[in-house]
N, C-alpha and C. Protein backbone atom coordinates (compact mmCIF):
# COMPACT_ATOMS: atom_id res chain seq x y z
N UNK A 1 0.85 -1.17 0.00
CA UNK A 1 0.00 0.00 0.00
C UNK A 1 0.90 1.24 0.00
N UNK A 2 0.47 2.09 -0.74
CA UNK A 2 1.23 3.41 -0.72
C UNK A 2 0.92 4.71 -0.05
N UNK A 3 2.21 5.12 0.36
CA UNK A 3 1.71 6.60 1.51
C UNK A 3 1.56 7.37 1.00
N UNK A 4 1.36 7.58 -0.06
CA UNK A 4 0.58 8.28 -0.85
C UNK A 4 -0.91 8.58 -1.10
N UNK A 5 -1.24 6.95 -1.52
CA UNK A 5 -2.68 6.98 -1.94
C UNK A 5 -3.41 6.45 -0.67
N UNK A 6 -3.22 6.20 0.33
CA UNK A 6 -3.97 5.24 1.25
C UNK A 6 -4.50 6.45 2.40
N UNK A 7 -4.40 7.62 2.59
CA UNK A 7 -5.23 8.28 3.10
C UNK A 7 -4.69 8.37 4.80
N UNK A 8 -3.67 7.76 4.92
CA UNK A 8 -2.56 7.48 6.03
C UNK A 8 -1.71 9.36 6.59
N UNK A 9 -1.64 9.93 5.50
CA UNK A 9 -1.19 10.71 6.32
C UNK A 9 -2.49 12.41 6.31
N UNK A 10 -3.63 12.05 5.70
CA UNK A 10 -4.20 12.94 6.33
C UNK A 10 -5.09 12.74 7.45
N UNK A 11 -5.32 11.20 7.82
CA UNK A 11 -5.39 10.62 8.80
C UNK A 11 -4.39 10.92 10.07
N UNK A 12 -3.12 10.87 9.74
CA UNK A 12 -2.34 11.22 11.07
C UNK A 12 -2.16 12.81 11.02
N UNK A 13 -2.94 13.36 9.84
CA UNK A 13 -2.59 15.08 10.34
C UNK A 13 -3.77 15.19 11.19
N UNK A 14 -4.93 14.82 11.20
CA UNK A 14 -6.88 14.77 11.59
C UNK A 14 -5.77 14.40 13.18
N UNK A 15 -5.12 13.49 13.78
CA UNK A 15 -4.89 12.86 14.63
C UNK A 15 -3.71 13.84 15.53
N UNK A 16 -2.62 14.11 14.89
CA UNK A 16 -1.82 15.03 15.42
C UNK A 16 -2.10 16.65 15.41
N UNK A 17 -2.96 16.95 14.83
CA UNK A 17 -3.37 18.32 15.49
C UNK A 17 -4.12 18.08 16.50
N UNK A 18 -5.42 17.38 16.26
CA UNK A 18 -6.39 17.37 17.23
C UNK A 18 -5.54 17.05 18.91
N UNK A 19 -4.51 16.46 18.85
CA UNK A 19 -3.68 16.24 20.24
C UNK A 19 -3.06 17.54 20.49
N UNK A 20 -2.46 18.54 19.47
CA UNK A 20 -1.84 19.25 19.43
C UNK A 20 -2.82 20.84 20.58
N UNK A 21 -4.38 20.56 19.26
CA UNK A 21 -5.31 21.55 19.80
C UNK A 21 -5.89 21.72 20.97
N UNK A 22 -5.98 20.16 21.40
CA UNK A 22 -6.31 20.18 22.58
C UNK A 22 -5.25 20.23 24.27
N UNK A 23 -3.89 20.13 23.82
CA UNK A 23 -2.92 20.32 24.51
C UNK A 23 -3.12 21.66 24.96
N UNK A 24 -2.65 22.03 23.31
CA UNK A 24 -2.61 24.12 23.49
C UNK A 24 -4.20 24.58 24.62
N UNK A 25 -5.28 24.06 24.04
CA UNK A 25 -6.42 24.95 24.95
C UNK A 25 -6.58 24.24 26.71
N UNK A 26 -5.73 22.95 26.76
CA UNK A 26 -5.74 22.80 28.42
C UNK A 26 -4.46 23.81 28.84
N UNK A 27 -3.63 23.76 28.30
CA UNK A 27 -2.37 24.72 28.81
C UNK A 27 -2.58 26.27 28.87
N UNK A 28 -3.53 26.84 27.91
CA UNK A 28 -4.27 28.49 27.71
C UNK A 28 -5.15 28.33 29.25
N UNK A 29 -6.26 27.02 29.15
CA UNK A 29 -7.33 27.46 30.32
C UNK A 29 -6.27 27.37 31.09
N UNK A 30 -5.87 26.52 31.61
CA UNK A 30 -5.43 26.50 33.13
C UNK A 30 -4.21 27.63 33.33
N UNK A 31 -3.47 28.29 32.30
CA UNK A 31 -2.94 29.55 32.54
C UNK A 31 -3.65 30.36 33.00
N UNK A 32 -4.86 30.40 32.20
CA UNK A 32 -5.77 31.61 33.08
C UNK A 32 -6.51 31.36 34.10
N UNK A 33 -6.34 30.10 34.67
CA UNK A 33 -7.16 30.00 36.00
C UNK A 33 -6.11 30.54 36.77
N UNK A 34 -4.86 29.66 36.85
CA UNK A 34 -3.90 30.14 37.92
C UNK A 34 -3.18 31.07 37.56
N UNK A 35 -3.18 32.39 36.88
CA UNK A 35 -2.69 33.73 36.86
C UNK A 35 -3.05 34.34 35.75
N UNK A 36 -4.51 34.16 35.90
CA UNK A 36 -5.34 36.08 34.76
C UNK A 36 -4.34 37.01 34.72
N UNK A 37 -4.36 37.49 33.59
CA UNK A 37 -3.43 38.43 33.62
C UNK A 37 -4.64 39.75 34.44
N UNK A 38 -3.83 40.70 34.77
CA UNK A 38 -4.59 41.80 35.30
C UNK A 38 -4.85 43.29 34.38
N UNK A 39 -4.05 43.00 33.37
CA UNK A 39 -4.05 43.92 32.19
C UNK A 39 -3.50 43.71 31.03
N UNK A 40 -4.03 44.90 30.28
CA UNK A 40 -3.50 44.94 28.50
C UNK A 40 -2.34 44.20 28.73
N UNK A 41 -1.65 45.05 29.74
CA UNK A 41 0.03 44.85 29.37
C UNK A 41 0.18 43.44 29.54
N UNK A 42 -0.26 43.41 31.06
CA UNK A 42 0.88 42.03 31.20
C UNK A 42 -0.57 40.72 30.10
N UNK A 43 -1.20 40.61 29.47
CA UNK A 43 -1.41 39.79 28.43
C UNK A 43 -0.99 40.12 27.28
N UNK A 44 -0.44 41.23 27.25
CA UNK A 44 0.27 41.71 25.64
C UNK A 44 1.92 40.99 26.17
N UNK A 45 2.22 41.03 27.14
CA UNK A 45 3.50 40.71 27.29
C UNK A 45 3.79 39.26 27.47
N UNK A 46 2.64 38.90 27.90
CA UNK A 46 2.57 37.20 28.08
C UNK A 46 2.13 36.58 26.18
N UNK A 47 1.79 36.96 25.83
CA UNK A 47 0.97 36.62 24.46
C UNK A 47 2.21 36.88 23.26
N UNK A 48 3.01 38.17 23.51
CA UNK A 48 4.14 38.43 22.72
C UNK A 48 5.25 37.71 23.09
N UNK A 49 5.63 37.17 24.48
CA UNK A 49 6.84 35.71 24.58
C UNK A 49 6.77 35.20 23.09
N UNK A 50 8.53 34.87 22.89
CA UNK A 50 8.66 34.18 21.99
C UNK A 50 7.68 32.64 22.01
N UNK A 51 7.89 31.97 23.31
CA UNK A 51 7.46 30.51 22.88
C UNK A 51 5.62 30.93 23.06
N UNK A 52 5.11 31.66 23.40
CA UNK A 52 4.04 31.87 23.44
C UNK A 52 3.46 32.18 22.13
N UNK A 53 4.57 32.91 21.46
CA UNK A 53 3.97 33.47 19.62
C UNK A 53 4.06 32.13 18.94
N UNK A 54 5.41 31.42 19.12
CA UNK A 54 5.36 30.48 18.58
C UNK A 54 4.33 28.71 18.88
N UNK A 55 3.69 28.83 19.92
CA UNK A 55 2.72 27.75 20.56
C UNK A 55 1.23 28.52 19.61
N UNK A 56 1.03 29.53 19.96
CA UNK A 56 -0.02 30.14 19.01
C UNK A 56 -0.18 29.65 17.37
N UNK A 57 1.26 30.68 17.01
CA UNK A 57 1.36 29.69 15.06
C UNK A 57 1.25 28.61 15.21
N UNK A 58 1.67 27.71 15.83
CA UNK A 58 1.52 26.09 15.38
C UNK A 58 -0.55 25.94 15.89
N UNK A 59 -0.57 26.72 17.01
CA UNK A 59 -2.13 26.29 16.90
C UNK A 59 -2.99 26.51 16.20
N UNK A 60 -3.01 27.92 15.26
CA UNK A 60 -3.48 28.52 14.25
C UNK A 60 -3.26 27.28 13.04
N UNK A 61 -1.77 27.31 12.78
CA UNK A 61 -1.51 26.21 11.96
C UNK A 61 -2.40 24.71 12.03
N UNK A 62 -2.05 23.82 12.87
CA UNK A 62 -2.88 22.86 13.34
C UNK A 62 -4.43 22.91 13.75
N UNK A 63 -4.71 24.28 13.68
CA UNK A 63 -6.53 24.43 13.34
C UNK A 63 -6.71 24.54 11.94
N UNK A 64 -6.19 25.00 10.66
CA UNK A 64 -6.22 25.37 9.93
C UNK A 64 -6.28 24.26 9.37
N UNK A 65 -5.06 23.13 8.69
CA UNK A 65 -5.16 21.72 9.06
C UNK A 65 -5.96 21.10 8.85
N UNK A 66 -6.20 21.08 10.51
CA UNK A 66 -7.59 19.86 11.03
C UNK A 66 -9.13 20.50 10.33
N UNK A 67 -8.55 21.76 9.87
CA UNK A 67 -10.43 22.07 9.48
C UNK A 67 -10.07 21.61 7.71
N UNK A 68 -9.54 21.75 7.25
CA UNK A 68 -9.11 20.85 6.28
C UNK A 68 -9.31 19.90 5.47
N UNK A 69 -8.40 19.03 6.33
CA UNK A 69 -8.96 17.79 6.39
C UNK A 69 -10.27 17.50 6.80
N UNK A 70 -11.42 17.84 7.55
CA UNK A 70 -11.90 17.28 8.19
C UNK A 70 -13.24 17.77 6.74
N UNK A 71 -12.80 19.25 6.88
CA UNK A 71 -14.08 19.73 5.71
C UNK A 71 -14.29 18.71 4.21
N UNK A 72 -12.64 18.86 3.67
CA UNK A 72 -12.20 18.42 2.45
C UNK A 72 -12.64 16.60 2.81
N UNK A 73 -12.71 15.84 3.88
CA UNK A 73 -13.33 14.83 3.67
C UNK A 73 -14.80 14.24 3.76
N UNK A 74 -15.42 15.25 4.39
CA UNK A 74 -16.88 15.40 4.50
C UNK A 74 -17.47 15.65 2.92
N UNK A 75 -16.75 16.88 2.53
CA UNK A 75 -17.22 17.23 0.82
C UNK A 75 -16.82 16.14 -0.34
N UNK A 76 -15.79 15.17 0.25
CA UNK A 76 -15.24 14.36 -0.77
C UNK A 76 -16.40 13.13 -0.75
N UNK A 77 -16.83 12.49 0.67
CA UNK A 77 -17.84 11.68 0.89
C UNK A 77 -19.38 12.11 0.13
N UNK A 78 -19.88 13.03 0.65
CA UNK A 78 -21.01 13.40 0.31
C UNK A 78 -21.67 14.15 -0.78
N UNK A 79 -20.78 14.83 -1.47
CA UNK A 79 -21.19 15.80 -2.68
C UNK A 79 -20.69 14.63 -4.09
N UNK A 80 -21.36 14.17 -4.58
CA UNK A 80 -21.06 13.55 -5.35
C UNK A 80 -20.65 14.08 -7.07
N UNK A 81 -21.67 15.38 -7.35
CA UNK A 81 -21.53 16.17 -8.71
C UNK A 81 -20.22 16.55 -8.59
N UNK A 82 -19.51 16.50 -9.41
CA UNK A 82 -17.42 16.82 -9.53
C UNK A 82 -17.75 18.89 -9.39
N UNK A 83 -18.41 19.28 -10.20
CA UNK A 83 -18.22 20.36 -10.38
C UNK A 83 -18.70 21.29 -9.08
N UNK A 84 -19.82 20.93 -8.48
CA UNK A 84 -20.55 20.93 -7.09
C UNK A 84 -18.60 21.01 -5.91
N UNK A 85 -18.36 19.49 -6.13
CA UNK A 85 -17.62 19.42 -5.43
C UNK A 85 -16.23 20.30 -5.31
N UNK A 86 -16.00 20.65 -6.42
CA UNK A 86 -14.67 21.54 -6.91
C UNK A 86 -15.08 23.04 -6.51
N UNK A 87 -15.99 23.32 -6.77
CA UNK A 87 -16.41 24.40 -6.72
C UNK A 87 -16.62 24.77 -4.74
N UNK A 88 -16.94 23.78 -3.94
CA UNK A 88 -17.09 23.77 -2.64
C UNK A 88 -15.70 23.84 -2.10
N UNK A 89 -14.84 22.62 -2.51
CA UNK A 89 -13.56 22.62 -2.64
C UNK A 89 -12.67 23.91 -2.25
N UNK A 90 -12.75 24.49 -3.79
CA UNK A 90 -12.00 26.25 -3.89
C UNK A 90 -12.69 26.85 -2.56
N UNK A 91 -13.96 27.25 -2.39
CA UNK A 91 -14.56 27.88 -1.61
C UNK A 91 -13.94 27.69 -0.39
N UNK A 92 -13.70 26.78 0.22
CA UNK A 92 -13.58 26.27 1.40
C UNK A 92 -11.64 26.92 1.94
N UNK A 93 -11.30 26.13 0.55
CA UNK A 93 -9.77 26.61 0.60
C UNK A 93 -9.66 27.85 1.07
N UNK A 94 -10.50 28.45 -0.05
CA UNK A 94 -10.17 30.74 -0.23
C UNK A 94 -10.59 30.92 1.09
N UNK A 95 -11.45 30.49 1.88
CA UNK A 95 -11.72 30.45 3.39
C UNK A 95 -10.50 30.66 4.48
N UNK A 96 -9.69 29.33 4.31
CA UNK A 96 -9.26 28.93 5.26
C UNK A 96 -7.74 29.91 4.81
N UNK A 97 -7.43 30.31 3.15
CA UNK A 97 -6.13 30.87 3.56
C UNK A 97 -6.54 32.20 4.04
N UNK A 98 -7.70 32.61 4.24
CA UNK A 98 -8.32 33.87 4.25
C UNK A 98 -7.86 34.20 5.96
N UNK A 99 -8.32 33.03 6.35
CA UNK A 99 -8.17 32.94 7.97
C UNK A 99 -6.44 32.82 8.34
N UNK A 100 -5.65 31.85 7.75
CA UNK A 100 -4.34 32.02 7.59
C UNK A 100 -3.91 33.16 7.82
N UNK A 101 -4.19 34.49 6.58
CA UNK A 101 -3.46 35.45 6.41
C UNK A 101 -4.30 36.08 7.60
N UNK A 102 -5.19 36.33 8.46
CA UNK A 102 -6.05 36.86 9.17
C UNK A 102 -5.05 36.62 10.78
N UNK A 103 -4.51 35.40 10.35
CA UNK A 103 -3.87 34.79 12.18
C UNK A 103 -2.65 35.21 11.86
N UNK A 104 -2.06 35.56 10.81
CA UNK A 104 -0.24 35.88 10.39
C UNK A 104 -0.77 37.07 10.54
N UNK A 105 -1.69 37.68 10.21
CA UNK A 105 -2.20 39.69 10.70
C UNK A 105 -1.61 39.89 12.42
N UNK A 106 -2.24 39.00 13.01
CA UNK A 106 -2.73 39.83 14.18
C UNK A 106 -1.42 38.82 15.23
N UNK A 107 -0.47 37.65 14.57
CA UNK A 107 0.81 37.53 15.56
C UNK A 107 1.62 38.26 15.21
């Protein structure tokens, strides 16, 4: 079988973000249980840390991803008309780099 055609690695991307996403949002809540920030600053200063910008991109990244995959296999199952499907396809894409360039805006 080939790792190519066998559906193996957007299977382990569906699998390694979703661990990834849910890591990042237990490590965000429980930051803010045990020390809210008390202002702009100190969450602009906690949020601008290097490993903090960089835990963010990969989560942005790994949402981006998992919605992806998850969309692009729902539309591949169920829309059966090619042109229907291509056309949902693009749509979905222009979406998600839309949101991309939207999360590279604002880190």
């Amino acid at each position: 079988m080939s790792w190519r055609m066998s559906g193996l690695k957007s299977w382990l991307l569906q699998r390694v973000s979703a661990v990834y996403l849910a890591g990042f949002l237990v490590y965000f809540l429980f930051a803010m249980m045990v020390s809210p920030p008390s202002s702009y600053a100190d969450w602009h200063g906690w949020m601008s840390s290097s490993a903090m910008s960089l835990a963010t991109a990969l989560f942005f990244v790994a949402l981006l991803g998992h919605a992806w995959v998850g969309i692009r296999d729902v539309l591949l199952d169920y829309i059966k008309p090619f042109p229907l499907r291509l056309a949902l396809l693009v749509l979905v894409a222009v979406g998600l780099v839309v949101m991309a360039l939207w999360a590279i805006r604002i880190l």
